[in-house]
N, C-alpha and C. Protein backbone atom coordinates (compact mmCIF):
# COMPACT_ATOMS: atom_id res chain seq x y z
N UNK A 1 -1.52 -6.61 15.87
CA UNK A 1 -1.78 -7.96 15.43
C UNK A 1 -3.23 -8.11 14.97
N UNK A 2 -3.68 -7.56 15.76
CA UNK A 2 -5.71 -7.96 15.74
C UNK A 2 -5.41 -6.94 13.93
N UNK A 3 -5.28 -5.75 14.31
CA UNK A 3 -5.47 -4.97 12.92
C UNK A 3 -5.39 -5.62 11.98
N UNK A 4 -4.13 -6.33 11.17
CA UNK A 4 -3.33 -7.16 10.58
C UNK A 4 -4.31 -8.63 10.47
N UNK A 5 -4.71 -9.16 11.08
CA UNK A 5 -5.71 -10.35 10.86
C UNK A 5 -6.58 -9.60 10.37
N UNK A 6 -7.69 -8.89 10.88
CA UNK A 6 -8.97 -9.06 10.97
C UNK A 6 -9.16 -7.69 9.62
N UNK A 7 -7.85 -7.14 9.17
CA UNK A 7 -8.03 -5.87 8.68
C UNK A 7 -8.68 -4.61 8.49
N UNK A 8 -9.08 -4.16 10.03
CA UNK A 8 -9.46 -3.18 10.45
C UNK A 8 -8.63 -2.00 11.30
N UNK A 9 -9.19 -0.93 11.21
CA UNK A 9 -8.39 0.18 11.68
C UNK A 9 -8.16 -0.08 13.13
N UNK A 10 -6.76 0.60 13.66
CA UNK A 10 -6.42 0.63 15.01
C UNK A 10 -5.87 2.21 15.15
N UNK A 11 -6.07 2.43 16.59
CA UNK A 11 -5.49 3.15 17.14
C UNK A 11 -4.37 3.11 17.81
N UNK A 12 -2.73 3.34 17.67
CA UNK A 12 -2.17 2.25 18.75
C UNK A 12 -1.64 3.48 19.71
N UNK A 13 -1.34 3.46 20.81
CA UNK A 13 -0.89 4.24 21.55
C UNK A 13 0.49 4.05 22.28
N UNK A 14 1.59 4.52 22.32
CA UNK A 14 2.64 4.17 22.61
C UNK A 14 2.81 2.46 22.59
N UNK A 15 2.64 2.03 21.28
CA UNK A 15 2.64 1.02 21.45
C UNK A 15 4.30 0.29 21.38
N UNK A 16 4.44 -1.25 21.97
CA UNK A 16 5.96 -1.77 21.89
C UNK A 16 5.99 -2.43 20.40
N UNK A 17 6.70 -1.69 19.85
CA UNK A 17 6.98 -2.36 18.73
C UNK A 17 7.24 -4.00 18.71
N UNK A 18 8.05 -4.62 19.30
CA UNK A 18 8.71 -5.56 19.80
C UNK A 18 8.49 -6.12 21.19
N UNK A 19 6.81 -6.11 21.20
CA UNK A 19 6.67 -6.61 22.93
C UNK A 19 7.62 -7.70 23.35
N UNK A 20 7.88 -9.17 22.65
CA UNK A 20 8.61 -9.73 23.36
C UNK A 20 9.90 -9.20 23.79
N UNK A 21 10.60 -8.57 23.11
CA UNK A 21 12.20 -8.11 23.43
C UNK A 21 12.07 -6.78 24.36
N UNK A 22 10.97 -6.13 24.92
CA UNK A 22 10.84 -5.24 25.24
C UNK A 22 10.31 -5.85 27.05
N UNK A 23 9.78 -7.04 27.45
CA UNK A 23 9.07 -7.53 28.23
C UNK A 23 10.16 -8.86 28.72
N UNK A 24 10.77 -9.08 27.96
CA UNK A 24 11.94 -10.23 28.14
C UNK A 24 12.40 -10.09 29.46
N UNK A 25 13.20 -8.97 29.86
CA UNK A 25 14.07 -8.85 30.98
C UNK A 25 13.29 -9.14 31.95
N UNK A 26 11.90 -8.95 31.93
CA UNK A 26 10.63 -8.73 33.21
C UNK A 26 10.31 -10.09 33.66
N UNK A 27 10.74 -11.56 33.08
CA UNK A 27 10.26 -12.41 33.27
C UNK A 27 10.52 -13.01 34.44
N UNK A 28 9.84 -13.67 35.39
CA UNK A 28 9.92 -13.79 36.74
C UNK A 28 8.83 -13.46 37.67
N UNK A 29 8.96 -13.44 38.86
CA UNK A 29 7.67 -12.67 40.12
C UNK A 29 7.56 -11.14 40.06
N UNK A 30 6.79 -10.96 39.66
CA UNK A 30 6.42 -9.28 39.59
C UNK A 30 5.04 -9.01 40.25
N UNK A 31 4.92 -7.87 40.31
CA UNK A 31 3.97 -7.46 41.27
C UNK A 31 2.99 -6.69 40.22
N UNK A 32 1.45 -6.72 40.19
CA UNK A 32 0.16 -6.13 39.79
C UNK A 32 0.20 -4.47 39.95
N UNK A 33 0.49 -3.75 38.71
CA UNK A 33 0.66 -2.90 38.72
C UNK A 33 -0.75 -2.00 39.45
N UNK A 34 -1.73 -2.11 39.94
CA UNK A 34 -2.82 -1.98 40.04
C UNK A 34 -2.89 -2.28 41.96
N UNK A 35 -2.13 -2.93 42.25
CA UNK A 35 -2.11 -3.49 43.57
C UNK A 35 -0.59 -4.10 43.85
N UNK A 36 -0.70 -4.79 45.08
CA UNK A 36 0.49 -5.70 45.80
C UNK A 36 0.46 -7.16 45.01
N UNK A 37 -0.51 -7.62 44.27
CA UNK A 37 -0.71 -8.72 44.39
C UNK A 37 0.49 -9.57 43.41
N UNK A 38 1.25 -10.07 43.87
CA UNK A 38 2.18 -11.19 42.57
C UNK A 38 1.31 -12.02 41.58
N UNK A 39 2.71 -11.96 40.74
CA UNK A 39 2.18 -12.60 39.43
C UNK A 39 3.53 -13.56 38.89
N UNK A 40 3.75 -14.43 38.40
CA UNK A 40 4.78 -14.83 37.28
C UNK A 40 4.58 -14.98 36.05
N UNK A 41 5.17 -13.55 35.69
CA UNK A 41 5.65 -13.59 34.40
C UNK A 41 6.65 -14.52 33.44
N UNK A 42 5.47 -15.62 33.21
CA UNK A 42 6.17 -16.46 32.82
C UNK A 42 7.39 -16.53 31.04
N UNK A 43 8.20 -17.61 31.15
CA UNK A 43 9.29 -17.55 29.66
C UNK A 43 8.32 -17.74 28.30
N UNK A 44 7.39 -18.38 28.88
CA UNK A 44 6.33 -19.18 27.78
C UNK A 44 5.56 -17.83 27.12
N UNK A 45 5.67 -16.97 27.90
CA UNK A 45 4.46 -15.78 27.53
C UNK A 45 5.43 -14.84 26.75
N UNK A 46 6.61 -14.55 26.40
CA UNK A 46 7.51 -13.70 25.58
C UNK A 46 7.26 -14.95 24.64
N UNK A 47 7.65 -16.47 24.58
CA UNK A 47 7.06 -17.10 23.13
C UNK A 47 5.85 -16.82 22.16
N UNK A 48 4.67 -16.87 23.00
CA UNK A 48 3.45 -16.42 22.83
C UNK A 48 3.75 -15.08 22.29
N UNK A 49 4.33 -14.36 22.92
CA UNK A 49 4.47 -12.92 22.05
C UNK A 49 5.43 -12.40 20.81
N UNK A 50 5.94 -13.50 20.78
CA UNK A 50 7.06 -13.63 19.24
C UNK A 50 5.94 -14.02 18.07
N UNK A 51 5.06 -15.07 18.77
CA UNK A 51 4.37 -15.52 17.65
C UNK A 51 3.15 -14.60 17.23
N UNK A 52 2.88 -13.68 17.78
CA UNK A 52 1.92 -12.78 17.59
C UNK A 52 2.50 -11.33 16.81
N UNK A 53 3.59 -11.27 16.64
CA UNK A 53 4.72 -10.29 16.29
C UNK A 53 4.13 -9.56 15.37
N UNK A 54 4.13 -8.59 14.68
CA UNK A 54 3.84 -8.16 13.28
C UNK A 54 5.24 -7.18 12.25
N UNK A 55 5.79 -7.75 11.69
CA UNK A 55 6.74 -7.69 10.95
C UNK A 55 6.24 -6.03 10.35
N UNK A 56 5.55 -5.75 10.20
CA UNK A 56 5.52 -4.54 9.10
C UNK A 56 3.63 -4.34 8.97
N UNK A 57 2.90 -2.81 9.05
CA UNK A 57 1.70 -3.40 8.66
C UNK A 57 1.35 -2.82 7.08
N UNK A 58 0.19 -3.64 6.62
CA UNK A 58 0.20 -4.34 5.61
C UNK A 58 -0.31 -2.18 4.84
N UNK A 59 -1.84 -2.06 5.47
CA UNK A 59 -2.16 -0.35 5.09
C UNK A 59 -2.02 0.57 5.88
N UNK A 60 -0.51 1.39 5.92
CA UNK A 60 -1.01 2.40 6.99
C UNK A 60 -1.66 3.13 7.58
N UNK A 61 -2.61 3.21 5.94
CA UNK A 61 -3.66 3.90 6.09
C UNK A 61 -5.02 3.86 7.17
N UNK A 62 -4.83 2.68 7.82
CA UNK A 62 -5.49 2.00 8.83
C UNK A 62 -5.47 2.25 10.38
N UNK A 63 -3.68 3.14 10.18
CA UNK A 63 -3.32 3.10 11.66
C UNK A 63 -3.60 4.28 11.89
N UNK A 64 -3.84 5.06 13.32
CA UNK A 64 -3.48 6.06 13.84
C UNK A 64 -2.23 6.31 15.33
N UNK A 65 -1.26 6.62 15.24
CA UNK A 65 0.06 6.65 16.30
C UNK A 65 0.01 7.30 16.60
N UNK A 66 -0.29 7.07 17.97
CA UNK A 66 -0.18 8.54 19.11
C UNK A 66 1.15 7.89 20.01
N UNK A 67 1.87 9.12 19.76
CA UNK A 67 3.71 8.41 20.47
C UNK A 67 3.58 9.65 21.50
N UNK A 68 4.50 9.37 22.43
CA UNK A 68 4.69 10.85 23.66
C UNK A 68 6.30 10.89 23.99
N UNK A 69 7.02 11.49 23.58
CA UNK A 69 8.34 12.00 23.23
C UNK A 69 8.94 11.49 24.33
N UNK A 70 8.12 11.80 25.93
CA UNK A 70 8.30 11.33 27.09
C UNK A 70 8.06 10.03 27.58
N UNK A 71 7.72 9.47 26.62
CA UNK A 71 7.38 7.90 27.27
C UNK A 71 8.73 7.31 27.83
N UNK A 72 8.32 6.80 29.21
CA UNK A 72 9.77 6.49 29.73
C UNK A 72 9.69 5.10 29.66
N UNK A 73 9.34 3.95 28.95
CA UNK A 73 9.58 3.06 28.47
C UNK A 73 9.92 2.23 27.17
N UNK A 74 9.09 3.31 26.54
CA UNK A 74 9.35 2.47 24.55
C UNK A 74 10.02 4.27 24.09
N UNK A 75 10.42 3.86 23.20
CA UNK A 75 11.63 4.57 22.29
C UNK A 75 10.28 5.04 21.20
N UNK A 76 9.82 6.35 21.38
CA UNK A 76 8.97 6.75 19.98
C UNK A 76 9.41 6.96 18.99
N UNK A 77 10.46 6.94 18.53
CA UNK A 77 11.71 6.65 17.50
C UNK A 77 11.02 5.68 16.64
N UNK A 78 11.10 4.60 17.50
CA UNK A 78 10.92 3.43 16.59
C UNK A 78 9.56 2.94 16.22
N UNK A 79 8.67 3.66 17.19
CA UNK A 79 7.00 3.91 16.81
C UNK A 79 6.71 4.70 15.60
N UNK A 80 7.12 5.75 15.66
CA UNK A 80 7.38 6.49 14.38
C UNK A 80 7.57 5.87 13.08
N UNK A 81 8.76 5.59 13.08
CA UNK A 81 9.60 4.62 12.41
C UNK A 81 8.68 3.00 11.59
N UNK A 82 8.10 2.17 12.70
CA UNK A 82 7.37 0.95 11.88
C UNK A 82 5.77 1.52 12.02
N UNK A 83 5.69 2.64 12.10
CA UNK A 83 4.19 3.57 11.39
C UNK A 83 4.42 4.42 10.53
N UNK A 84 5.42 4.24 10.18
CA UNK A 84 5.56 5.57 8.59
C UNK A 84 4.45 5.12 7.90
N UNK A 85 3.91 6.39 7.29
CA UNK A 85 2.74 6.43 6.74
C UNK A 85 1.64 6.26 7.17
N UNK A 86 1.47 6.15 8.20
CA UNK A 86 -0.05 6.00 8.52
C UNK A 86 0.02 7.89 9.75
N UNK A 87 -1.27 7.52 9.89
CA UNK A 87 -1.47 9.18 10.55
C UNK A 87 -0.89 9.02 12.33
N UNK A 88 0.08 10.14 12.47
CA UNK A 88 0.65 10.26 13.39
C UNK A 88 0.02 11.80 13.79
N UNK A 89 0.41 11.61 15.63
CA UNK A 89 0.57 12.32 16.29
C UNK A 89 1.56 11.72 17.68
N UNK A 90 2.86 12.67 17.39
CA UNK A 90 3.70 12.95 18.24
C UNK A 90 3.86 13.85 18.92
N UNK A 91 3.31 13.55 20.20
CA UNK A 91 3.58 14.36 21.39
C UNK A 91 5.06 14.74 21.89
N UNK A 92 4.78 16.23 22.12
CA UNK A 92 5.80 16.72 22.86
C UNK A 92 5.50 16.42 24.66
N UNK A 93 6.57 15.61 25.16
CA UNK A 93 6.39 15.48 26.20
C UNK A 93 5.85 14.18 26.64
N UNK A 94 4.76 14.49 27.68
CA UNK A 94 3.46 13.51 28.00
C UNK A 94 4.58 12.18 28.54
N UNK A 95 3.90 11.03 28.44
CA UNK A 95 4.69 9.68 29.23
C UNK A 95 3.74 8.44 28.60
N UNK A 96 4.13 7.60 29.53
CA UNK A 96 4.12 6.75 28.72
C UNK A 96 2.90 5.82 28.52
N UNK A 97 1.43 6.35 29.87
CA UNK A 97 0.51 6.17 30.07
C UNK A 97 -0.37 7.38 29.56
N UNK A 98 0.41 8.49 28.62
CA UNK A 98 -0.52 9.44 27.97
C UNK A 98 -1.65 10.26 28.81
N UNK A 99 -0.81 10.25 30.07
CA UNK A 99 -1.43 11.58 30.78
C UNK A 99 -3.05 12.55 30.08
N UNK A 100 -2.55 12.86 29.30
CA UNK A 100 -3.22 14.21 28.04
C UNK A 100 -4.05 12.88 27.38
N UNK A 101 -4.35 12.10 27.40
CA UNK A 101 -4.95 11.54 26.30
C UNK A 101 -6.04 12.29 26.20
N UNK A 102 -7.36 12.66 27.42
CA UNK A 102 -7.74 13.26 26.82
C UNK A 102 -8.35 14.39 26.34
N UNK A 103 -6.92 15.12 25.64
CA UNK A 103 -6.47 16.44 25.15
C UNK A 103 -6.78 15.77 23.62
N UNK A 104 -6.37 14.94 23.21
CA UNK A 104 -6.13 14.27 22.13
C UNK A 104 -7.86 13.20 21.79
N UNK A 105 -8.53 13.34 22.45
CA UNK A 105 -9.35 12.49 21.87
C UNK A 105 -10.27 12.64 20.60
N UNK A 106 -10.40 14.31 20.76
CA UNK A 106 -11.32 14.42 19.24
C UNK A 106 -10.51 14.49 18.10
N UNK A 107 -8.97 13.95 17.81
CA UNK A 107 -8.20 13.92 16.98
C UNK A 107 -8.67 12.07 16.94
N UNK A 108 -8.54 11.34 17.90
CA UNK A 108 -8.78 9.81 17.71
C UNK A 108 -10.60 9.80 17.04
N UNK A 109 -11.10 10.11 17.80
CA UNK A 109 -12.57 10.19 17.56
C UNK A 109 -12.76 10.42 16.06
N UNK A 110 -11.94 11.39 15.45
CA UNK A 110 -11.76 11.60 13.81
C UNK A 110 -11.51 10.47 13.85
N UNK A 111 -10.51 10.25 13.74
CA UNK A 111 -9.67 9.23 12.92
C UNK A 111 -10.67 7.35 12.99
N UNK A 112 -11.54 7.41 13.92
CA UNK A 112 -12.32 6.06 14.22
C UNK A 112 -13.17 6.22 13.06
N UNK A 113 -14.16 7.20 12.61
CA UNK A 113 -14.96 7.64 12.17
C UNK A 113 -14.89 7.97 10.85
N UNK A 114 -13.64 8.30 10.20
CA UNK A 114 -13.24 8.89 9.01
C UNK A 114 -13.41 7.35 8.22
């Protein structure tokens, strides 16, 4: 989204294509991934995230996709897929917090810099 406004390069990293439809089911008391502490995940905040959506981006040339084959939450299929054309790297393996990231950083470090 920020990319897309402000039209500057991003890096995205296993990113949700579709955060709201991807975060939907989660809505309710959940717990701080970081700790015990609760939270409600409120209905209002998947709205908020429809409206921030990005349909398609505008230069691929902008993006860099780092997907991990293993991510056990988003489908790198479809990361792949609404980043055609821009510079990829698809991991074999790895998850979904990119373990290896950094194995991969002087490939990002290019790509900030280029």
């Amino acid at each position: 989204y920020l990319a897309e406004k402000y039209g500057c390069k991003a890096v995205v990293l296993n990113p949700a294509v579709r955060a709201a439809r991807e975060l939907a089911p989660h809505v309710g008391m959940m717990t701080s991934y970081d700790s015990d502490e609760p939270f409600d995940f409120r209905p209002e905040y998947i709205d908020e995230l429809k409206t921030l959506q990005v349909e398609s981006i505008s230069d691929p040339a902008r993006y860099f996709l780092m997907a991990a084959k293993g991510d056990e939450l988003l489908d790198w299929m479809e990361m792949r897929e609404f980043y055609q054309g821009a510079q990829q790297l698809i991991l074999e393996g790895s998850d979904h917090g990119i373990a290896d990231y950094a194995d991969h950083l002087p490939r990002v470090l290019e790509f900030i810099s280029s």
